[in-house]
C-alpha atoms as a PDB file:
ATOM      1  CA  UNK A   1      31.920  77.898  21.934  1.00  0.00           C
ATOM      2  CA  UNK A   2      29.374  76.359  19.924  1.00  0.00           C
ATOM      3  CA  UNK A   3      28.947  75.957  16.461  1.00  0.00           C
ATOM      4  CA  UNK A   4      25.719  76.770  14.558  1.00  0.00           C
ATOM      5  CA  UNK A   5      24.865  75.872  11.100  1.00  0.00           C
ATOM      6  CA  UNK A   6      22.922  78.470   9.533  1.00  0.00           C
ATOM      7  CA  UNK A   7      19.689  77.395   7.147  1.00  0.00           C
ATOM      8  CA  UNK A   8      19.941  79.892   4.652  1.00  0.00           C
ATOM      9  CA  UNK A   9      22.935  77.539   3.436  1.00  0.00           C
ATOM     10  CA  UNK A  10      20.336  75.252   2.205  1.00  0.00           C
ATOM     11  CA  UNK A  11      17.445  77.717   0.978  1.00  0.00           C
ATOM     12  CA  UNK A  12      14.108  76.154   0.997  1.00  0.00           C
ATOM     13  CA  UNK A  13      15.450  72.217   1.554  1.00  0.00           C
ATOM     14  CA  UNK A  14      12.976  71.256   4.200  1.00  0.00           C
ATOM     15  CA  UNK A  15      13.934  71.203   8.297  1.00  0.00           C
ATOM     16  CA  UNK A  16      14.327  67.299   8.298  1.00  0.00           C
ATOM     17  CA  UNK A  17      16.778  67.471   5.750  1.00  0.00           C
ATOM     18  CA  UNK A  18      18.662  70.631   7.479  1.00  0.00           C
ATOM     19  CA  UNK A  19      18.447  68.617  10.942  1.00  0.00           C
ATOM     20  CA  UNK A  20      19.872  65.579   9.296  1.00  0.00           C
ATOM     21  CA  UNK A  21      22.903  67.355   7.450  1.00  0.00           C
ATOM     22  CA  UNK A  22      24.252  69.440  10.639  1.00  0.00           C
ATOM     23  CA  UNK A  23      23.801  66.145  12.928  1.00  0.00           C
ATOM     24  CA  UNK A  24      26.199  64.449  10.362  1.00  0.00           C
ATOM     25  CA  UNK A  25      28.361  66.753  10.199  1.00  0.00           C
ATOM     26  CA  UNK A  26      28.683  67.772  13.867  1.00  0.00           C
ATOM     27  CA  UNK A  27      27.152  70.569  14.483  1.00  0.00           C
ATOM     28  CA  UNK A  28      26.161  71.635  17.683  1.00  0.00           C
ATOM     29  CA  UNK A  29      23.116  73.048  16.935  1.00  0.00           C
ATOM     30  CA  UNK A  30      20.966  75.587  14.640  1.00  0.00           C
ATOM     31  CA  UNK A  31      21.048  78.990  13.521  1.00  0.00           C
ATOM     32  CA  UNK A  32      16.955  79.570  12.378  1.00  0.00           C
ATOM     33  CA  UNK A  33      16.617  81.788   9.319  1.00  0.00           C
ATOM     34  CA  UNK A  34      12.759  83.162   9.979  1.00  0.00           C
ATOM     35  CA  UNK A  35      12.487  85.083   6.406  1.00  0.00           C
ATOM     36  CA  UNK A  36       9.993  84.586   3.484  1.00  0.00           C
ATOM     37  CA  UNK A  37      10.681  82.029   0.794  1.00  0.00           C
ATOM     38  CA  UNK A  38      12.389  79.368   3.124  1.00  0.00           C
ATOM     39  CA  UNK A  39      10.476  77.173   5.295  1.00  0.00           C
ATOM     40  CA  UNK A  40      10.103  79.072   8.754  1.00  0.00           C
ATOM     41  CA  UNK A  41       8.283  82.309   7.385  1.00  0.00           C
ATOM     42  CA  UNK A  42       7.364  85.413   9.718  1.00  0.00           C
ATOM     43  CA  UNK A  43       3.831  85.196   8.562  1.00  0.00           C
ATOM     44  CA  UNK A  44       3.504  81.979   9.613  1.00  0.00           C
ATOM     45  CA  UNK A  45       3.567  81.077  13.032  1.00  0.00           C
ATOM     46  CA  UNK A  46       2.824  77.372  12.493  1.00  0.00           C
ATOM     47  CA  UNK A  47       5.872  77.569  10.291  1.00  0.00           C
ATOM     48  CA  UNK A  48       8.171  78.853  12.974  1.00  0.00           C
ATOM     49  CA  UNK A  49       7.144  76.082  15.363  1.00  0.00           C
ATOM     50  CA  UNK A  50       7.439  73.315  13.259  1.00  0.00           C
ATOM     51  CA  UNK A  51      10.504  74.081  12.392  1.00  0.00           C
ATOM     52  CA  UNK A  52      11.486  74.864  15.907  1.00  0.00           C
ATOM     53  CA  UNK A  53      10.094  71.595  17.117  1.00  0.00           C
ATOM     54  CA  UNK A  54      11.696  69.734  14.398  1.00  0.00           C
ATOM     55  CA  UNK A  55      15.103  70.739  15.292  1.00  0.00           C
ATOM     56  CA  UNK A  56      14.448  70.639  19.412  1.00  0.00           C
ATOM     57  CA  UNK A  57      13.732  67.133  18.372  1.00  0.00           C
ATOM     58  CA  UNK A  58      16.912  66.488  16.574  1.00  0.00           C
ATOM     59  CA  UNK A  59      20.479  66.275  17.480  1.00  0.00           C
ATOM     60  CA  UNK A  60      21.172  70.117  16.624  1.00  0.00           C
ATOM     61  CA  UNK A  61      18.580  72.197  18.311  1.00  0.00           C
ATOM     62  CA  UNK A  62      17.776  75.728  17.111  1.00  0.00           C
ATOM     63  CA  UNK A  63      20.430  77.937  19.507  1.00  0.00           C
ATOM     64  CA  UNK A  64      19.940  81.050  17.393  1.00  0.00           C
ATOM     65  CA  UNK A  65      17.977  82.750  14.989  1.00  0.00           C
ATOM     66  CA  UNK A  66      17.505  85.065  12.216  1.00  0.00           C
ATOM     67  CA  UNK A  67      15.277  87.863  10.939  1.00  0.00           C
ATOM     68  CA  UNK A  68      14.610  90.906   8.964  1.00  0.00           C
ATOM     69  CA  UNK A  69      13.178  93.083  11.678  1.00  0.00           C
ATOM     70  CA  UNK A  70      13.518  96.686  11.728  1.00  0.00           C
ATOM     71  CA  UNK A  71      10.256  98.342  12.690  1.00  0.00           C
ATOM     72  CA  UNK A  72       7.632  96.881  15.080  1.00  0.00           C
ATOM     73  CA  UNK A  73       4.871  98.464  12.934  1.00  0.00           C
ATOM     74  CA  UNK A  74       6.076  96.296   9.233  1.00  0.00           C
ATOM     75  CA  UNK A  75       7.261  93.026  10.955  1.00  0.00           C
ATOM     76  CA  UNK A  76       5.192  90.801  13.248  1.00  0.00           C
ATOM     77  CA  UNK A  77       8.063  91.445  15.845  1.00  0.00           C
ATOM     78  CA  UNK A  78       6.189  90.368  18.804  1.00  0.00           C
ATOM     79  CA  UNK A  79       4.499  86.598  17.273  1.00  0.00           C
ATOM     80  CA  UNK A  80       8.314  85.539  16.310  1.00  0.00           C
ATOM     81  CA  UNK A  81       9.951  86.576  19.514  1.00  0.00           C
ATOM     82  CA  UNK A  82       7.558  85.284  20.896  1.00  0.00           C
ATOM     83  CA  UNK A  83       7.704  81.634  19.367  1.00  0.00           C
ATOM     84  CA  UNK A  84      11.307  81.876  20.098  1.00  0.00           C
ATOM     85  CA  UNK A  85      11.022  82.578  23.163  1.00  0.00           C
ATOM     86  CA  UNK A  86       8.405  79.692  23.970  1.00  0.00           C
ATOM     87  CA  UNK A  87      11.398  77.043  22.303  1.00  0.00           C
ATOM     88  CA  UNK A  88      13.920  78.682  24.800  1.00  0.00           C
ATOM     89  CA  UNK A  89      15.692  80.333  22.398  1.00  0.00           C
ATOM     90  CA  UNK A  90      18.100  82.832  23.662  1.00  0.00           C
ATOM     91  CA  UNK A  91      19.392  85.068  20.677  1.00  0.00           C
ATOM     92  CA  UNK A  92      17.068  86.718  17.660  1.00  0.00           C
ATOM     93  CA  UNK A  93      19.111  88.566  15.257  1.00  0.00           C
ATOM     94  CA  UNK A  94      17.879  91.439  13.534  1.00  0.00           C
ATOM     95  CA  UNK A  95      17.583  92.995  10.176  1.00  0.00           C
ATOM     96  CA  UNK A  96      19.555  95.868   8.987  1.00  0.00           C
ATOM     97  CA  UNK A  97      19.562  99.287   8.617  1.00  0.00           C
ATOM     98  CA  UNK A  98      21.170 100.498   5.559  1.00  0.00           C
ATOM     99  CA  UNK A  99      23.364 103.357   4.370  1.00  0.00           C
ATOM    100  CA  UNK A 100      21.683 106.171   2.360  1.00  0.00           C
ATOM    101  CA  UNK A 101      23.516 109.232   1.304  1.00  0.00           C
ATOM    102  CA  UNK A 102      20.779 111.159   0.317  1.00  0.00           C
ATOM    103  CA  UNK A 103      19.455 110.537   3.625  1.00  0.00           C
ATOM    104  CA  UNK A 104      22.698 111.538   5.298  1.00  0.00           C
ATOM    105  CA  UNK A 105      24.275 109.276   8.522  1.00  0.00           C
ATOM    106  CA  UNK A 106      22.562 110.959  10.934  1.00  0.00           C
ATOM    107  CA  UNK A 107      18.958 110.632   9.761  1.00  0.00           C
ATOM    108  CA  UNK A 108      19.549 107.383   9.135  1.00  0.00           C
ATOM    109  CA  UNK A 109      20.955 106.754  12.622  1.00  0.00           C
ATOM    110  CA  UNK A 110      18.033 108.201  14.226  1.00  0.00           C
ATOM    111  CA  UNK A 111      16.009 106.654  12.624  1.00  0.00           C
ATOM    112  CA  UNK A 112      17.486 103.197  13.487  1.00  0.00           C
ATOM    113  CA  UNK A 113      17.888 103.832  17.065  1.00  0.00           C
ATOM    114  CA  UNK A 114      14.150 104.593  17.832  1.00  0.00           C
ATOM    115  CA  UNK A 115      13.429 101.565  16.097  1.00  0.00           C
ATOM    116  CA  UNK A 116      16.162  99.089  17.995  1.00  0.00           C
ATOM    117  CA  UNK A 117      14.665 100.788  21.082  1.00  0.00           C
ATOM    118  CA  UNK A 118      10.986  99.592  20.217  1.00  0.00           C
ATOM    119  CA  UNK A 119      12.513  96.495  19.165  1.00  0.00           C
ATOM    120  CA  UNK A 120      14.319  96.125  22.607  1.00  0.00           C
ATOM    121  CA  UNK A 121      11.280  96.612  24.164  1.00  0.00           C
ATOM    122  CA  UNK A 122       9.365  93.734  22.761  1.00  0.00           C
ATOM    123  CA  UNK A 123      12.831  91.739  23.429  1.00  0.00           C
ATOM    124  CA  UNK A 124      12.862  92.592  27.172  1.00  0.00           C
ATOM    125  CA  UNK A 125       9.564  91.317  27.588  1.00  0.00           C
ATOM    126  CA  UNK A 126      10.231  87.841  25.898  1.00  0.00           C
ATOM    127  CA  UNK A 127      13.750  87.855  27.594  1.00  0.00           C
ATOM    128  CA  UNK A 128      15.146  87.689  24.789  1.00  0.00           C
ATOM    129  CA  UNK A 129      18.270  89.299  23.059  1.00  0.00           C
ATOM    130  CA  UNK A 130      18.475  90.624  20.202  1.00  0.00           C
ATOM    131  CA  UNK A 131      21.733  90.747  17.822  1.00  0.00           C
ATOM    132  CA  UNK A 132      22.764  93.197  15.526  1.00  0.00           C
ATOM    133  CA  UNK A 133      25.193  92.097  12.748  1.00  0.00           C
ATOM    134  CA  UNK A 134      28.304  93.907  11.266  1.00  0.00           C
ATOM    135  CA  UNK A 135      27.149  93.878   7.403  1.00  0.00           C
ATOM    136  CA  UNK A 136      28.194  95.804   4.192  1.00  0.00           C
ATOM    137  CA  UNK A 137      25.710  98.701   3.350  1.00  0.00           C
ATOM    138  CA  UNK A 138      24.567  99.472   6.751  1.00  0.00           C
ATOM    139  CA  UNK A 139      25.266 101.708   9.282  1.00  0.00           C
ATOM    140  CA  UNK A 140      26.482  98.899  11.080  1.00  0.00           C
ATOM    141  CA  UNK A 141      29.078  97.329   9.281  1.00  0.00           C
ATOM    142  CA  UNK A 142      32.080  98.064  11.653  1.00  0.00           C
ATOM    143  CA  UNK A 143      32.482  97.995  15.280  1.00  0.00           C
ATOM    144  CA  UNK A 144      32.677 101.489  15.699  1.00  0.00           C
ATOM    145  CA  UNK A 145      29.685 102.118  13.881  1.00  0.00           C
ATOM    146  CA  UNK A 146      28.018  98.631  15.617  1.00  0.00           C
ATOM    147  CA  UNK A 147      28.795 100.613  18.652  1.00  0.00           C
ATOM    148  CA  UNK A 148      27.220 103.898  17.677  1.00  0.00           C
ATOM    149  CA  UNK A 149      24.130 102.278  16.817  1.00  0.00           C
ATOM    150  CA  UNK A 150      23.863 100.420  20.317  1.00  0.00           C
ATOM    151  CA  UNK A 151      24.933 102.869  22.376  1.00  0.00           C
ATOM    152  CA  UNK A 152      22.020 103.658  24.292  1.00  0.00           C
ATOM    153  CA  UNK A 153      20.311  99.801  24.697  1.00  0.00           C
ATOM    154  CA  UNK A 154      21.146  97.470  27.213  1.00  0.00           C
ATOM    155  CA  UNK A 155      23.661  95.041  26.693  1.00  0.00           C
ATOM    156  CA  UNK A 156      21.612  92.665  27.787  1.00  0.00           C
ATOM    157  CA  UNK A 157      18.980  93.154  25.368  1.00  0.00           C
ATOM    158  CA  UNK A 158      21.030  94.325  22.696  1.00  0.00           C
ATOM    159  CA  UNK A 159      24.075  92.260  21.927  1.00  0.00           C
ATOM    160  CA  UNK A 160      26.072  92.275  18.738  1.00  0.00           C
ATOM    161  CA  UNK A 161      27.233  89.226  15.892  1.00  0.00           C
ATOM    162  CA  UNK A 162      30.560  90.167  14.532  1.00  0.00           C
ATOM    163  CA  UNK A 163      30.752  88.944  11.191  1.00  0.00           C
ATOM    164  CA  UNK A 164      35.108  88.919  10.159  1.00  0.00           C
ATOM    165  CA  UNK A 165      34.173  87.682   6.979  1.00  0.00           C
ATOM    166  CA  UNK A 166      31.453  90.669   5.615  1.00  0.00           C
ATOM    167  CA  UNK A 167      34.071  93.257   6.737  1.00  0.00           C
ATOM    168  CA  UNK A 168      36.597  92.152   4.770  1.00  0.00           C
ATOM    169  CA  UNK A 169      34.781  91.252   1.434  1.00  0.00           C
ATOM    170  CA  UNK A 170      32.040  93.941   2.065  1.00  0.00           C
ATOM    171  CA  UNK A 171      32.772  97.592   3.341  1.00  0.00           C
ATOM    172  CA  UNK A 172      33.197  97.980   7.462  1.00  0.00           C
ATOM    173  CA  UNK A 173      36.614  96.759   7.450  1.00  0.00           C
ATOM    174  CA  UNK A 174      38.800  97.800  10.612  1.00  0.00           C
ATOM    175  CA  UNK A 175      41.537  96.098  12.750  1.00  0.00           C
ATOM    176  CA  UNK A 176      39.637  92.569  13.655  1.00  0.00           C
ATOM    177  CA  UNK A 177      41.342  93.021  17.184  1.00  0.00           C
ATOM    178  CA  UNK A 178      39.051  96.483  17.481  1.00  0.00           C
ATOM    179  CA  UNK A 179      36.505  95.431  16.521  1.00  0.00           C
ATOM    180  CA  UNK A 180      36.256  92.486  19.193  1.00  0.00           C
ATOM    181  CA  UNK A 181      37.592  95.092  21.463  1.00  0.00           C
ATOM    182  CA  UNK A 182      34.670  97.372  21.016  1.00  0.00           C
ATOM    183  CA  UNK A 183      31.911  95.454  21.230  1.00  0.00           C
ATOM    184  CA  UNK A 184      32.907  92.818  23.643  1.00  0.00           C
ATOM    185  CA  UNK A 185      30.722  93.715  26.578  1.00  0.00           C
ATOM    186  CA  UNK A 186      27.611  92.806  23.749  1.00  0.00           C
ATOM    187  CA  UNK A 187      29.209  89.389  21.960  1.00  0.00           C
ATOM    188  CA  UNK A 188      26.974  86.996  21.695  1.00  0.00           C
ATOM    189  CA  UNK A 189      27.427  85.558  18.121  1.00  0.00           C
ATOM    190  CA  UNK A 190      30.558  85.112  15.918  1.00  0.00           C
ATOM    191  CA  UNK A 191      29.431  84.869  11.774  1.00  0.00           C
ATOM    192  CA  UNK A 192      32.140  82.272  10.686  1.00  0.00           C
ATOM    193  CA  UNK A 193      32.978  82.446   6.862  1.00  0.00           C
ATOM    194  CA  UNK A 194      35.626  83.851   4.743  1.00  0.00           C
ATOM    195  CA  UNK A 195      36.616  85.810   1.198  1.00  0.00           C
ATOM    196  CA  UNK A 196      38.907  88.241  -0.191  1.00  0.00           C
ATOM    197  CA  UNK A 197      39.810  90.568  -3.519  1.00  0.00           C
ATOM    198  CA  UNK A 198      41.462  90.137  -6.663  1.00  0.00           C
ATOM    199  CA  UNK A 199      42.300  91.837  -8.963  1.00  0.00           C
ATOM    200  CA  UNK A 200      40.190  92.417 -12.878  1.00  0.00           C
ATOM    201  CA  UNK A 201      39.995  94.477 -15.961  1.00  0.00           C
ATOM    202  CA  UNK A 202      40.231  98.447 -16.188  1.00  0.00           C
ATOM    203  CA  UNK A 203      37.776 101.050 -16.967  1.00  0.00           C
ATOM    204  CA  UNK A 204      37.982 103.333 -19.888  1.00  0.00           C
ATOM    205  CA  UNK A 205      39.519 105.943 -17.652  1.00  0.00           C
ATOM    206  CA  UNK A 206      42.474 103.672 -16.855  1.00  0.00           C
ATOM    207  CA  UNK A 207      41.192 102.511 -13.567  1.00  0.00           C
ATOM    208  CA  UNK A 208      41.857  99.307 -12.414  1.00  0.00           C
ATOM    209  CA  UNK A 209      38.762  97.273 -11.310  1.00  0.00           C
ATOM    210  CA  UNK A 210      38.489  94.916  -8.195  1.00  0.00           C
ATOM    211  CA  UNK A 211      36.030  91.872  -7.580  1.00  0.00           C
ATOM    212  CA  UNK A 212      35.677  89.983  -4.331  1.00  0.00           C
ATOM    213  CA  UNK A 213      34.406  86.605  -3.682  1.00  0.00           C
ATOM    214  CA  UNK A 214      33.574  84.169  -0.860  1.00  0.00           C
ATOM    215  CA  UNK A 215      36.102  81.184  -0.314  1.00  0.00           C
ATOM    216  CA  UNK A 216      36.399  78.331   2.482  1.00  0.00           C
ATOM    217  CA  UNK A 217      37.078  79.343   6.216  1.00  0.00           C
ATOM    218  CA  UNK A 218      40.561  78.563   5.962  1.00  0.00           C
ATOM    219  CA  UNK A 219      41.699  80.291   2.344  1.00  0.00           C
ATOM    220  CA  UNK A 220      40.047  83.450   2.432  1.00  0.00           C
ATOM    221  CA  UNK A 221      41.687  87.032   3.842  1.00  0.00           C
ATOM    222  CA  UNK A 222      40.154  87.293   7.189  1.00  0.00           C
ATOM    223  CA  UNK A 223      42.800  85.307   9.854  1.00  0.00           C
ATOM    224  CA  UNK A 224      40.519  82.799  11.399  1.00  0.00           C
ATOM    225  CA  UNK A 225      43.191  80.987  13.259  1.00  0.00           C
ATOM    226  CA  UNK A 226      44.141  84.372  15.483  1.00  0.00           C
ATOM    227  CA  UNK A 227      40.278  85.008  15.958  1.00  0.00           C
ATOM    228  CA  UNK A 228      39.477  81.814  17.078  1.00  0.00           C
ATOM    229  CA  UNK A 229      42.252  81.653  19.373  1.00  0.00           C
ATOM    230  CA  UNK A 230      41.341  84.954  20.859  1.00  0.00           C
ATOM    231  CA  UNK A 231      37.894  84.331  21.402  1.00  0.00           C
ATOM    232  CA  UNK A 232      39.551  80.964  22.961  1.00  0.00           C
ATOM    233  CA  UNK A 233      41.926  82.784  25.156  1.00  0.00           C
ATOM    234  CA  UNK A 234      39.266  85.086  26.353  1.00  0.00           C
ATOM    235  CA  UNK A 235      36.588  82.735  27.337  1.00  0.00           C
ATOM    236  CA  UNK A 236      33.933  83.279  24.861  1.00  0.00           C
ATOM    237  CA  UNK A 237      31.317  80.660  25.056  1.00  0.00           C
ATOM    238  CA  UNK A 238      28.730  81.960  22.597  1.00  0.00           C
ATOM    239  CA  UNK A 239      27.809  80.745  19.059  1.00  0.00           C
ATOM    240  CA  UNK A 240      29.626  80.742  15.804  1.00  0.00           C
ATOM    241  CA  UNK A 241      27.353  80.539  13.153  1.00  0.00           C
ATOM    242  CA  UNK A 242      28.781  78.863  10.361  1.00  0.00           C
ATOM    243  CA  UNK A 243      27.341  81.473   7.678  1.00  0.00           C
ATOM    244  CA  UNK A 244      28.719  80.445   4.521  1.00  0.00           C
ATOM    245  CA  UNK A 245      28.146  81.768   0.736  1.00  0.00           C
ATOM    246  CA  UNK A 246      28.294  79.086  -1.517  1.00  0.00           C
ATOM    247  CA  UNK A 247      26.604  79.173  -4.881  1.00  0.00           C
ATOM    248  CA  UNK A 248      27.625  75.621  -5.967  1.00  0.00           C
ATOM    249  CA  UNK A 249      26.045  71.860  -6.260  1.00  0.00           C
ATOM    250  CA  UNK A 250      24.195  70.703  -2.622  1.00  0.00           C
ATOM    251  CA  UNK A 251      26.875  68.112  -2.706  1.00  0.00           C
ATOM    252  CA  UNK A 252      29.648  70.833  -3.039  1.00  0.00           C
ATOM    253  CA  UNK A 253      28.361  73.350  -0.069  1.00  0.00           C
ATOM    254  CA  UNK A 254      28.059  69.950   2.352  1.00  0.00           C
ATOM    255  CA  UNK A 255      31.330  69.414   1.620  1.00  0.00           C
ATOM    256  CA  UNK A 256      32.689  72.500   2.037  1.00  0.00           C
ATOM    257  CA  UNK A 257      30.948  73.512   5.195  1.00  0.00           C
ATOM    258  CA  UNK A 258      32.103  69.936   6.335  1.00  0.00           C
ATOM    259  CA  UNK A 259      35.932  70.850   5.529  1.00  0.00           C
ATOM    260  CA  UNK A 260      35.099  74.777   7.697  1.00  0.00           C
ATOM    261  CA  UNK A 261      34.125  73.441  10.641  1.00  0.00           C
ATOM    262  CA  UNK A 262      36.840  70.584  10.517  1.00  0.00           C
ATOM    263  CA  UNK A 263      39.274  73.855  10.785  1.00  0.00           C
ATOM    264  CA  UNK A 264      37.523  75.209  13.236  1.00  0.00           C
ATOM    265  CA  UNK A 265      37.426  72.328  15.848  1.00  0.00           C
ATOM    266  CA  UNK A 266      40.619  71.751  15.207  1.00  0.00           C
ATOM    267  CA  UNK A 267      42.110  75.011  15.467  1.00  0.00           C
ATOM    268  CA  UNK A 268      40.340  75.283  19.318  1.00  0.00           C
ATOM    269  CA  UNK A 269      41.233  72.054  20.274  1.00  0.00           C
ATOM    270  CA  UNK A 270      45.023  72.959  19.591  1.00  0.00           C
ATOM    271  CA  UNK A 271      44.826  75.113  22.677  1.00  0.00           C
ATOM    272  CA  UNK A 272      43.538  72.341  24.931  1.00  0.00           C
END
């Protein structure tokens, strides 16, 4: 396994400073946000490649990235694929497709699938594959419905990134042991970060309100030291992208994400 730190972390903090942070702490390599506002921006090819080539020059190369990609004809699908593809990049993951009820599940899903499949198709010709995430609001958020979605792509075009964390603090949740179960033939990325429920006020009508919040790999509700062993036990040798939430000081999220992956190691190197 190898451990990714992902650049939304730091929002718009420049690639040197990204590259220099993950080599200190120990990171293996890079998970790429490519989205407007932050430094590598899908309108921007020049963007993408310096930040690509800063990172393939660093300690932590870029092993996966990120997008917003839906539909081939609103995204400039084929100019980032293809700039990952050029820095060897194996993984893209894709945007999402959201949940409407007024739309109803199955227009939705439709919908979704013709795009994936034109998606797939620019994908295939980069050789590249690309990831769909388990995420609250989407048609997408559990395995089952992760596996609905990709039903009809190739697994080795269309992979999935099961994200523990999101279906326990978002909607999607399901037994974690299904979930891996279901879309094993497709892992290719693990989202590692962690939260969980408590309890607040009521409503008028008596009814008791709930909150969630994200918390640090090791204290939230999602049982990372089963997961990782499983994905230990069962050979998995794909990323885990360290995708935490933190809205505190620089100084705070560094050490925070430092104190995640310290778990982390250590809970796969018990097995050794």
């Amino acid at each position: 396994m190898k451990t990714a730190l992902f650049t939304k972390l730091f929002a718009d903090r420049s690639s040197e400073v990204v590259a220099d942070t993950a080599a200190e702490l120990g990171f293996d390599g890079i998970d790429l946000l490519i989205r407007e506002g932050f430094p590598a921006t899908p309108a921007d090819a020049a963007s993408i490649e310096s930040s690509l080539r800063r990172f393939a020059q660093s300690p932590t190369p870029v092993l996966t990235a990120t997008t917003d990609m839906t539909d081939v004809d609103r995204y400039p699908v084929d100019r980032v694929l293809g700039a990952c593809a050029e820095a060897g990049i194996p993984t893209v993951r894709v945007g999402y497709w959201y949940y409407d009820a007024t739309e109803r599940y199955a227009a939705v899903l439709e919908r979704a699938r013709r795009e994936l499949a034109a998606l797939a198709e620019v994908a295939s010709r980069r050789g590249i594959t690309l990831l769909v995430q388990l995420h609250g609001g989407t048609i997408h958020s559990s395995g089952a419905l992760a596996a609905a979605l990709t039903a009809d792509t190739d697994p080795g075009v269309v992979g999935t990134y099961i994200d523990p964390g999101n279906q326990s603090v978002q909607d999607g949740r399901e037994d974690w042991r299904l979930t891996f179960d279901l879309l094993g033939e497709r892992l290719r990325c693990v989202g590692v970060k962690n939260g969980g429920w408590s309890a607040g006020g009521l409503r008028e009508s008596g009814q008791r309100v709930w909150g969630s919040d994200w918390l640090g790999v090791a204290d939230g509700a999602v049982a990372w030291d089963d997961i990782l062993r499983h994905l230990r036990e069962r050979g998995y040798g794909g990323v885990l992208s360290f995708h935490g939430h933190y809205d505190l000081p620089f100084g705070q999220v560094v050490d925070q994400t430092r104190t995640d992956l310290g778990f982390v190691r250590r809970i796969i190197e018990e097995g050794r």
